[in-house]
C-alpha atoms as a PDB file:
ATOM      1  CA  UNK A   1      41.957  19.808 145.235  1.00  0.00           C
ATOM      2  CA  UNK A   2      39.029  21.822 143.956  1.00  0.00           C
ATOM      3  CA  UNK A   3      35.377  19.671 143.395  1.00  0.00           C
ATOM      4  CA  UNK A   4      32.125  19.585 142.030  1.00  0.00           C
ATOM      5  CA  UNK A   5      29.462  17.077 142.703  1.00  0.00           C
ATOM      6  CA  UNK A   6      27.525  15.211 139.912  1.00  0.00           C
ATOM      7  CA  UNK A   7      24.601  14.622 141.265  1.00  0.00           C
ATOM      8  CA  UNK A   8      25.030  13.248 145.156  1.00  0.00           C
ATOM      9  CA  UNK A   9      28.420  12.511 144.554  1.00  0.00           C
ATOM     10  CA  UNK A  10      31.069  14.896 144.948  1.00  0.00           C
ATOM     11  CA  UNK A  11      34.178  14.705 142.631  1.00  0.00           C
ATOM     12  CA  UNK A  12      37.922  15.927 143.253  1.00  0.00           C
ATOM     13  CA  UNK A  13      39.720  16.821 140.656  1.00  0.00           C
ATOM     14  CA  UNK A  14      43.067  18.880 139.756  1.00  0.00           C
ATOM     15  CA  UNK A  15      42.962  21.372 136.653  1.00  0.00           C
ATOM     16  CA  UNK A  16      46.768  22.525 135.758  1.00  0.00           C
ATOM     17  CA  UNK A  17      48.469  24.080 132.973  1.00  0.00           C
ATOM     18  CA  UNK A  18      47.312  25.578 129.687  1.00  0.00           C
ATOM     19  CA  UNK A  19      46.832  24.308 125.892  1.00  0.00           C
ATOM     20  CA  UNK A  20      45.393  21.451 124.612  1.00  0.00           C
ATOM     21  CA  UNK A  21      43.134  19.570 127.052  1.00  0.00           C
ATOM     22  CA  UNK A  22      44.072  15.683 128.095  1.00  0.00           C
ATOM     23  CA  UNK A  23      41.646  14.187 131.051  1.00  0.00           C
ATOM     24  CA  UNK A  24      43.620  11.627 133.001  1.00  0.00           C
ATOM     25  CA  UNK A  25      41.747   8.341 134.469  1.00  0.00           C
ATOM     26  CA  UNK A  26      43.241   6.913 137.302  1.00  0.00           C
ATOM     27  CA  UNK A  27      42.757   2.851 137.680  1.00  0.00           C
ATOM     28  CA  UNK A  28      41.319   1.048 140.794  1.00  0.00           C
ATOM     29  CA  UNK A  29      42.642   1.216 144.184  1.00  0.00           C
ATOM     30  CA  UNK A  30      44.955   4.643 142.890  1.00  0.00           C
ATOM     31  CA  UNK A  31      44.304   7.667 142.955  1.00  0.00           C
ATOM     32  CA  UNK A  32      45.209  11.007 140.450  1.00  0.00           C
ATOM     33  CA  UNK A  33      48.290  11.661 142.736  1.00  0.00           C
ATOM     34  CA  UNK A  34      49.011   8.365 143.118  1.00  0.00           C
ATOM     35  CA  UNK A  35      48.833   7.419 139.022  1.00  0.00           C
ATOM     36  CA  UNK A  36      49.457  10.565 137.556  1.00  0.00           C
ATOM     37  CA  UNK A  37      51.125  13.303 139.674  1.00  0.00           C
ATOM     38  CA  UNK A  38      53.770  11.145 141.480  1.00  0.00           C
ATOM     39  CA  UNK A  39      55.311   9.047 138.228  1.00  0.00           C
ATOM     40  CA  UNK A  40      55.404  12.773 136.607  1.00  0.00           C
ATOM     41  CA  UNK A  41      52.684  12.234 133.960  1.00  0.00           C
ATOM     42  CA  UNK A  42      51.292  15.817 135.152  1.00  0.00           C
ATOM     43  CA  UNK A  43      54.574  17.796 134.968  1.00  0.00           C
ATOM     44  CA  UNK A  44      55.663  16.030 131.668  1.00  0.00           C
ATOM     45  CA  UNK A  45      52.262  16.718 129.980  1.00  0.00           C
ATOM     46  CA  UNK A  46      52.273  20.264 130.747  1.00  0.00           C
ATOM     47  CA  UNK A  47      56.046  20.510 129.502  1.00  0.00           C
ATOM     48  CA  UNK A  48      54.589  19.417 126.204  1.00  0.00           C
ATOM     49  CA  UNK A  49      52.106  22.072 126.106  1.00  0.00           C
ATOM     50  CA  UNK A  50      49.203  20.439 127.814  1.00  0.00           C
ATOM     51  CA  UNK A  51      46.401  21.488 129.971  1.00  0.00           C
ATOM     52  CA  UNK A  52      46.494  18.729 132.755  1.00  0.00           C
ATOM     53  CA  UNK A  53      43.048  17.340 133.883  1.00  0.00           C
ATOM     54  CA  UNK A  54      42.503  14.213 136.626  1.00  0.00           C
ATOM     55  CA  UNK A  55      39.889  13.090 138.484  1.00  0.00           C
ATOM     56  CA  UNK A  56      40.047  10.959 141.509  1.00  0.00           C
ATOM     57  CA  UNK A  57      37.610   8.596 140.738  1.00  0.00           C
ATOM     58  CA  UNK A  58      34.209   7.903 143.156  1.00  0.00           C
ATOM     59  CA  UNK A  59      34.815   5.689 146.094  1.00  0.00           C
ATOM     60  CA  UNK A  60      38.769   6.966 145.851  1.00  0.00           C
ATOM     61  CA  UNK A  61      41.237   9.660 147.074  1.00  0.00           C
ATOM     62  CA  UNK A  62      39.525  12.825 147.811  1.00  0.00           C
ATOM     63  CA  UNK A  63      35.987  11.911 145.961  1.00  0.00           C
ATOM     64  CA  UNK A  64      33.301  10.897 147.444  1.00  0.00           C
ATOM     65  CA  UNK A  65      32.659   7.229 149.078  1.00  0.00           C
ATOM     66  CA  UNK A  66      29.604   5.044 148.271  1.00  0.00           C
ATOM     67  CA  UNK A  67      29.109   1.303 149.656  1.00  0.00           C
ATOM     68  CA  UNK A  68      26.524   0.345 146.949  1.00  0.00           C
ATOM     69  CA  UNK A  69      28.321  -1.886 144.375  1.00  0.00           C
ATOM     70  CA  UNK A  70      25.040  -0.541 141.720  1.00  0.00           C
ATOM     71  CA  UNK A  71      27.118   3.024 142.304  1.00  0.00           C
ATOM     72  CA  UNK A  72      29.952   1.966 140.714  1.00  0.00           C
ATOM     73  CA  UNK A  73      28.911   0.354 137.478  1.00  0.00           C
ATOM     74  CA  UNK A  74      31.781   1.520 134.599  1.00  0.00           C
ATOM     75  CA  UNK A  75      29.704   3.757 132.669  1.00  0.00           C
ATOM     76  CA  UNK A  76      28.191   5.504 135.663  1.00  0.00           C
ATOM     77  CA  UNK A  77      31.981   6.047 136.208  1.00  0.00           C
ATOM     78  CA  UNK A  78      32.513   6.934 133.145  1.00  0.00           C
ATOM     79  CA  UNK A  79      29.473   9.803 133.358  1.00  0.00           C
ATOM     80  CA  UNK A  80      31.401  11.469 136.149  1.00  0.00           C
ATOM     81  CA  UNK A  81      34.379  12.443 133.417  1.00  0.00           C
ATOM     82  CA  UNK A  82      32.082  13.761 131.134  1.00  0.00           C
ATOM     83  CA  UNK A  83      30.299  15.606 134.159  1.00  0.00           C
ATOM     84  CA  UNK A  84      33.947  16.977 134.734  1.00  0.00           C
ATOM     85  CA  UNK A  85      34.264  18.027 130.848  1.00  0.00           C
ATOM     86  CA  UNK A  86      30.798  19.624 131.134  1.00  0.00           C
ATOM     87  CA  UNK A  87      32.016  21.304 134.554  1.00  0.00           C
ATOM     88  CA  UNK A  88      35.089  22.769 133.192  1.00  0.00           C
ATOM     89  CA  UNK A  89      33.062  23.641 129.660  1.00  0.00           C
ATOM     90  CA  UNK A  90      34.963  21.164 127.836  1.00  0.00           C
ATOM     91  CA  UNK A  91      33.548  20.602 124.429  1.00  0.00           C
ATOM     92  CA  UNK A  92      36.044  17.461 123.578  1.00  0.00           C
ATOM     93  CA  UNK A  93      39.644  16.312 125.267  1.00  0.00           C
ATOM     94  CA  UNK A  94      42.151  13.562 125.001  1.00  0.00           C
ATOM     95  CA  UNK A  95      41.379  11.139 127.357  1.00  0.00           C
ATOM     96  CA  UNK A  96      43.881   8.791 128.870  1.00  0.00           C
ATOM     97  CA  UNK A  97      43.085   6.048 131.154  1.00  0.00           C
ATOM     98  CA  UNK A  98      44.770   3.434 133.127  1.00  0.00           C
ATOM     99  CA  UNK A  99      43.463  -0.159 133.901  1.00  0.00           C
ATOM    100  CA  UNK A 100      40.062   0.475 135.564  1.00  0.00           C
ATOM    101  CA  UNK A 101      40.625   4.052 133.879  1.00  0.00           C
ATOM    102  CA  UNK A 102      40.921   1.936 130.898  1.00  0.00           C
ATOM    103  CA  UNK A 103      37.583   0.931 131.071  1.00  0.00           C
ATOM    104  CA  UNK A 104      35.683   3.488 131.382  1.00  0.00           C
ATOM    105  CA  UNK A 105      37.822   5.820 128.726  1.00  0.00           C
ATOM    106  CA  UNK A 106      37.026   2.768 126.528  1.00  0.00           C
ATOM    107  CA  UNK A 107      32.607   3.181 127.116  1.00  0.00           C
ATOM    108  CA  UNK A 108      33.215   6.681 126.509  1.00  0.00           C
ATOM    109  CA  UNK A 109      35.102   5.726 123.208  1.00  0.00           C
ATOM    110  CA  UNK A 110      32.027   3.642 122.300  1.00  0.00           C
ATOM    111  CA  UNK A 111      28.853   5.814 123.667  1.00  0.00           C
ATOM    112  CA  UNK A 112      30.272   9.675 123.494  1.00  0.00           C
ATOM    113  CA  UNK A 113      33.230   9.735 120.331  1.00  0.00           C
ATOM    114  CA  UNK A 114      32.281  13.220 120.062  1.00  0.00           C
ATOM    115  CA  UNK A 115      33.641  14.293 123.209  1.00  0.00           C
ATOM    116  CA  UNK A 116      36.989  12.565 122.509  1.00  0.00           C
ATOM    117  CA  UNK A 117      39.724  13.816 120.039  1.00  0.00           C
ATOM    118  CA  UNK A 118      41.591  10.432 121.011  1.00  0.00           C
ATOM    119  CA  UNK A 119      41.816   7.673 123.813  1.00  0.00           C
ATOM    120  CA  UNK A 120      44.678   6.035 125.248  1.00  0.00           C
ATOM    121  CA  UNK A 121      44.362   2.522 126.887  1.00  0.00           C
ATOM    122  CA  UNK A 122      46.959   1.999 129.285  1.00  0.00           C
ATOM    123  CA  UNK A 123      47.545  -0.890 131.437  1.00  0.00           C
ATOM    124  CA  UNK A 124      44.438  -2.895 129.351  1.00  0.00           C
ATOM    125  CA  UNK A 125      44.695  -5.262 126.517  1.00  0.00           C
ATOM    126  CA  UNK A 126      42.400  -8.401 125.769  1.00  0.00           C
ATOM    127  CA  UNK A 127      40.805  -8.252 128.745  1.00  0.00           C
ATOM    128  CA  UNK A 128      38.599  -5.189 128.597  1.00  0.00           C
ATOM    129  CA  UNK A 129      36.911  -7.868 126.830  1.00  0.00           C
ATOM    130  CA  UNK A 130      37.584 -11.334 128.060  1.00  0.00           C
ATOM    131  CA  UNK A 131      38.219 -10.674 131.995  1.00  0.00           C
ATOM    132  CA  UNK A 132      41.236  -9.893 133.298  1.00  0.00           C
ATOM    133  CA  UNK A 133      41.624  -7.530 136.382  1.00  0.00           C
ATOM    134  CA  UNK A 134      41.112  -8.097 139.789  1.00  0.00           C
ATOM    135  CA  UNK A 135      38.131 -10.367 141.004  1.00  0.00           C
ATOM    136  CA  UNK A 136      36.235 -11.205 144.196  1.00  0.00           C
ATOM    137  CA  UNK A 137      39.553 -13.010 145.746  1.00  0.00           C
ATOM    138  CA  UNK A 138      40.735  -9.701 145.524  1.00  0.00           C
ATOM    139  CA  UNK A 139      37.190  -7.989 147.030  1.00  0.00           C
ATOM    140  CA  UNK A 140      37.903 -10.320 150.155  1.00  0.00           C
ATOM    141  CA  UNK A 141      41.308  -9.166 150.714  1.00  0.00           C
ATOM    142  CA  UNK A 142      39.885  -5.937 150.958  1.00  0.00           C
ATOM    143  CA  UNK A 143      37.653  -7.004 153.785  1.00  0.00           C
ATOM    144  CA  UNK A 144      40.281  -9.158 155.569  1.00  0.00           C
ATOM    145  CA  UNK A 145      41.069  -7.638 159.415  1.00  0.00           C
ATOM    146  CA  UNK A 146      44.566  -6.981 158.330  1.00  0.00           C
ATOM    147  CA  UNK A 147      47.497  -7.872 155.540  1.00  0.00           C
ATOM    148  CA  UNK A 148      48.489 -10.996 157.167  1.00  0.00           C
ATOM    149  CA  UNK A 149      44.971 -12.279 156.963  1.00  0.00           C
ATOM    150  CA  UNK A 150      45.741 -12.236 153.597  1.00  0.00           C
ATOM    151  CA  UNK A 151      47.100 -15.633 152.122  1.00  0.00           C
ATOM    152  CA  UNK A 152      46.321 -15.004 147.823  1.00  0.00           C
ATOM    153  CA  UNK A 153      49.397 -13.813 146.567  1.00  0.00           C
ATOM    154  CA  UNK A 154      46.962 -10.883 144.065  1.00  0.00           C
ATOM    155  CA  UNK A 155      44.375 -10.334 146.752  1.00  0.00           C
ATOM    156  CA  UNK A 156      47.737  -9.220 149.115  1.00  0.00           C
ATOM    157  CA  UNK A 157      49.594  -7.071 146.530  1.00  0.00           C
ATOM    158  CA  UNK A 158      46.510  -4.926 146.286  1.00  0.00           C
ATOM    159  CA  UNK A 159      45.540  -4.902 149.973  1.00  0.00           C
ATOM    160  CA  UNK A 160      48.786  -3.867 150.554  1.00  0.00           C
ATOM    161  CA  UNK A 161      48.318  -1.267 147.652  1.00  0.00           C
ATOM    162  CA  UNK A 162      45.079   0.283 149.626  1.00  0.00           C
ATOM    163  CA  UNK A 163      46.655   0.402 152.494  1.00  0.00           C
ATOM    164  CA  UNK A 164      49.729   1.980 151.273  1.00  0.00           C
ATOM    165  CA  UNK A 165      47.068   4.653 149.558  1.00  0.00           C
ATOM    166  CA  UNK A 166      45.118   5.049 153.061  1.00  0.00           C
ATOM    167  CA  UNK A 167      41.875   4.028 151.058  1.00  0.00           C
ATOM    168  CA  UNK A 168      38.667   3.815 152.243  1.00  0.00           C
ATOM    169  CA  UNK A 169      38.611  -0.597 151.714  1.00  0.00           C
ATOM    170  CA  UNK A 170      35.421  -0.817 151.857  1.00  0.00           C
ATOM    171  CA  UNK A 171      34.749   1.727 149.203  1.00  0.00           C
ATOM    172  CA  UNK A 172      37.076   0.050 146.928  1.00  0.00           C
ATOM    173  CA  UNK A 173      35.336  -3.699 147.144  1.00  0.00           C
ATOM    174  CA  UNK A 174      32.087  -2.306 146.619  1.00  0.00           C
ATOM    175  CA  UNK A 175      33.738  -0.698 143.295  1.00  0.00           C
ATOM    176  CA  UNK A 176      35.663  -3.812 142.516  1.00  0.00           C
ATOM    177  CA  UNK A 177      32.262  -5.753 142.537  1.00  0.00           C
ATOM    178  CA  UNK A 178      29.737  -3.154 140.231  1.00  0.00           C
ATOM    179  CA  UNK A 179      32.794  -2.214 137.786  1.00  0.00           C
ATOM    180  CA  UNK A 180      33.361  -5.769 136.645  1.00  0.00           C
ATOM    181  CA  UNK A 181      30.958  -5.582 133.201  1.00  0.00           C
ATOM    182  CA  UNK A 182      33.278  -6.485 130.025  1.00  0.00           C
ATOM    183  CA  UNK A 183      33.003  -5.063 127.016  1.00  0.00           C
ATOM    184  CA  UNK A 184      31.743  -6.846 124.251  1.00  0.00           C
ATOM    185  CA  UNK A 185      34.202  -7.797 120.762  1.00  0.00           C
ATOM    186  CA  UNK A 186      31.093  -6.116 118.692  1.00  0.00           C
ATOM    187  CA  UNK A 187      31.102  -2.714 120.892  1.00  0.00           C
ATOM    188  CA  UNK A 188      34.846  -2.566 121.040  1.00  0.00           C
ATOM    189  CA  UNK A 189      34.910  -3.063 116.967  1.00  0.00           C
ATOM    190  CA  UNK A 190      32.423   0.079 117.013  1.00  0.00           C
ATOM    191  CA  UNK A 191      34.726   2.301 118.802  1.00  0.00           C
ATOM    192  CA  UNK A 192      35.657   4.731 116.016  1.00  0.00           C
ATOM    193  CA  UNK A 193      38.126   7.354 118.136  1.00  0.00           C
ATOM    194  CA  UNK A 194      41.911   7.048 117.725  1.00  0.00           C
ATOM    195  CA  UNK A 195      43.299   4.710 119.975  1.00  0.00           C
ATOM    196  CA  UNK A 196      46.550   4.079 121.594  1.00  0.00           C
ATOM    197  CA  UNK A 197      47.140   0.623 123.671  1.00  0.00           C
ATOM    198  CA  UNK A 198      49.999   0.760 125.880  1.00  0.00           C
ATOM    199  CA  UNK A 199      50.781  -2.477 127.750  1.00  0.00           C
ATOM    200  CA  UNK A 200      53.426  -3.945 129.726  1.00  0.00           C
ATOM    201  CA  UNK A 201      55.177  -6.534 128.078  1.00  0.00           C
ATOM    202  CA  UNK A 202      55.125  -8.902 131.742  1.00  0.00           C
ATOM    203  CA  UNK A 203      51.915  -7.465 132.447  1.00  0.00           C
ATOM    204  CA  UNK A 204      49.571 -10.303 133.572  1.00  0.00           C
ATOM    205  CA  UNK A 205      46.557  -8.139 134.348  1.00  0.00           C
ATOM    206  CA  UNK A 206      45.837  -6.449 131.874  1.00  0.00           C
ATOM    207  CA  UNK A 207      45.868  -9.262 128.455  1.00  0.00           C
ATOM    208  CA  UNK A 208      47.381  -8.996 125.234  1.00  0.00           C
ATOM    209  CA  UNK A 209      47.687  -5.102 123.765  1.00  0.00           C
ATOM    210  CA  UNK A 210      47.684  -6.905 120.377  1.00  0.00           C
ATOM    211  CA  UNK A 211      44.666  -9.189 120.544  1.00  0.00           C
ATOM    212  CA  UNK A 212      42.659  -6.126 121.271  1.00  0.00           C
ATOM    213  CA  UNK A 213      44.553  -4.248 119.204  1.00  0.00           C
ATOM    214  CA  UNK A 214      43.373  -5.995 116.246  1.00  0.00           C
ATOM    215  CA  UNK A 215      39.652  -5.757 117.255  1.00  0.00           C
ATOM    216  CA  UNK A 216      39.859  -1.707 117.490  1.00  0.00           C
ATOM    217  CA  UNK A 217      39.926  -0.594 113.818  1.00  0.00           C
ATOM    218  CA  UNK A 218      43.164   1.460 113.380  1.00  0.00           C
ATOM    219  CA  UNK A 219      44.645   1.168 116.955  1.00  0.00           C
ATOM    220  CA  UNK A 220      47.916   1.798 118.074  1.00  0.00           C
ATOM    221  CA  UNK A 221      49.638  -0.351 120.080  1.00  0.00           C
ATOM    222  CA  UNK A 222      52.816   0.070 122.489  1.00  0.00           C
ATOM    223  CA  UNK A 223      54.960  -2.630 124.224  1.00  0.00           C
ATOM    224  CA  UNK A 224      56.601  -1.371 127.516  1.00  0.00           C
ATOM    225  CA  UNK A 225      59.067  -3.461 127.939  1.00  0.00           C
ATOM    226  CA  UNK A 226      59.529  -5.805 131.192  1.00  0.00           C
ATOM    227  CA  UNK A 227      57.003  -4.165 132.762  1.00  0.00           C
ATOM    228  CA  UNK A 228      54.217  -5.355 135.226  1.00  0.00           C
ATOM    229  CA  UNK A 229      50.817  -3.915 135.585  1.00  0.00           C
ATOM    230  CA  UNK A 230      51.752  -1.942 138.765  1.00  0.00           C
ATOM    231  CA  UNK A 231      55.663  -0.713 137.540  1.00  0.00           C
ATOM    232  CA  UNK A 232      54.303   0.367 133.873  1.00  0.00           C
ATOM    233  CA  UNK A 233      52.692   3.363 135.007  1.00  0.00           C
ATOM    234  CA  UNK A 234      55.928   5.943 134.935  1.00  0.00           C
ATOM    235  CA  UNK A 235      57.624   3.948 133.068  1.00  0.00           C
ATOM    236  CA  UNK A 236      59.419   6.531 130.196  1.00  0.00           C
ATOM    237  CA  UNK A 237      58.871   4.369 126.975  1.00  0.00           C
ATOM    238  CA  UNK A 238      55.237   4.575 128.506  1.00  0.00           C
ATOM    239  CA  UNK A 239      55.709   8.478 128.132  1.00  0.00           C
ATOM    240  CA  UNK A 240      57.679   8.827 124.825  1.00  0.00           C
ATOM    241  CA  UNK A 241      54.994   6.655 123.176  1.00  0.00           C
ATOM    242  CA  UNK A 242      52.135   9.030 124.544  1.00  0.00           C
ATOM    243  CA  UNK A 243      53.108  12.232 123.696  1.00  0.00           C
ATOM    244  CA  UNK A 244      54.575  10.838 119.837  1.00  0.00           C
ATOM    245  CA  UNK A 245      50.748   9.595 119.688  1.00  0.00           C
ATOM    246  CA  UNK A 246      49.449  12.904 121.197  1.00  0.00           C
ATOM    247  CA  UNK A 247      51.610  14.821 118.930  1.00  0.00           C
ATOM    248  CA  UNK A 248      49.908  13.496 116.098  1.00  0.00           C
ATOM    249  CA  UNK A 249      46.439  14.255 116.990  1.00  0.00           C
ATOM    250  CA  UNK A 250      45.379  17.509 115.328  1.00  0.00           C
END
């Protein structure tokens, strides 16, 4: 994977295809092979006519790893896409996150519309506002010796995720612990972008696509149904919906 650092930080990232730019956001503990190349989001984009942009976040895959939990605050995530726009001489892109991706797609949204002809939330409803997500429980699993040290039933599906991933644990709870700032009902209303939500129906991470729906002014929302926060992510109603929303964005 090619890179470029933004500031101390150094920043993998894969650039394929040709047309109309869409920035992919990986969420926590993944990585943009793991979220995006793997479930075919990449090779289905560019079959649509899409140039094919993901970033492995700081702290995962091939980017750079910080132990500071101040180093991972969501919109000093967030800077490091629009460092990879301004890298690649983007001027604006679609920009599609997932869960922790979610996030930070969502404070660019609020603080840089300019930069985005559109955002898709996937894998976050409700709780980019009222919690949701993984939580210190989950931060200690991380740290545990091994799996079997592990006895919360969310802390172990995600320290068995990492280790699946070969991520750098450590890494990952100092992220889980600075990303965890909410967004509040006032600067989600003030997000003015168009906005696609796309949530697992059985999805008990992520909250209610509708109850943030209805916050957003004139988002989208999409049910994928029987889906969990972990099996959404190729799942092809998932895909259908995205590229109908994408093909409307002009």
């Amino acid at each position: 994977m090619p890179s470029f650092h933004n500031g101390e930080v150094e920043i993998a990232y894969l650039d394929e295809g040709e047309g109309d730019p869409i920035l992919l956001v990986h969420g926590f503990a993944s990585t943009s092979n793991v979220n995006w190349v793997y479930p075919t989001w990449v090779s289905e984009l560019r079959k649509n006519g899409r140039r094919v942009i993901a970033l492995d976040n700081r702290g995962h895959g091939d980017s750079g790893k910080l132990y500071d939990a101040a180093a991972y605050e969501v919109a000093t995530m967030a800077g490091d896409v629009i460092a990879l726009m301004d890298h690649l001489k983007l001027e604006r892109a679609d920009v599609m996150g997932y869960s922790l991706g979610s996030r930070m797609t969502a404070v660019l949204a609020r603080q840089q519309p300019q930069r985005l002809r559109s955002a898709i939330f996937g894998g976050i409803g409700i709780g980019l506002i009222e919690g949701g997500g993984p939580g210190e429980n989950v931060a200690a699993a991380l740290e545990a010796p091994s799996l079997e040290d592990v006895t919360d039933p969310v802390g172990r599906t995600f320290r068995a995720f990492a280790d699946q991933t070969r991520s750098d644990r450590r890494a990952l709870a100092a992220c889980l612990r600075g990303s965890r700032r909410l967004m509040t009902r006032e600067e989600a209303a003030g997000i003015a972008v168009p906005v696609l939500i796309a949530v697992g129906t059985a999805d008990e991470i992520a909250g209610s696509a509708a109850a943030l729906g209805k916050i957003i002014p004139g988002a989208e929302v999409l049910d994928i149904p029987n889906r969990d926060h972990m099996r959404a992510v190729g799942d092809k109603v998932y895909k259908a919906g995205v590229l109908d929303f994408l093909s409307r964005r002009r």
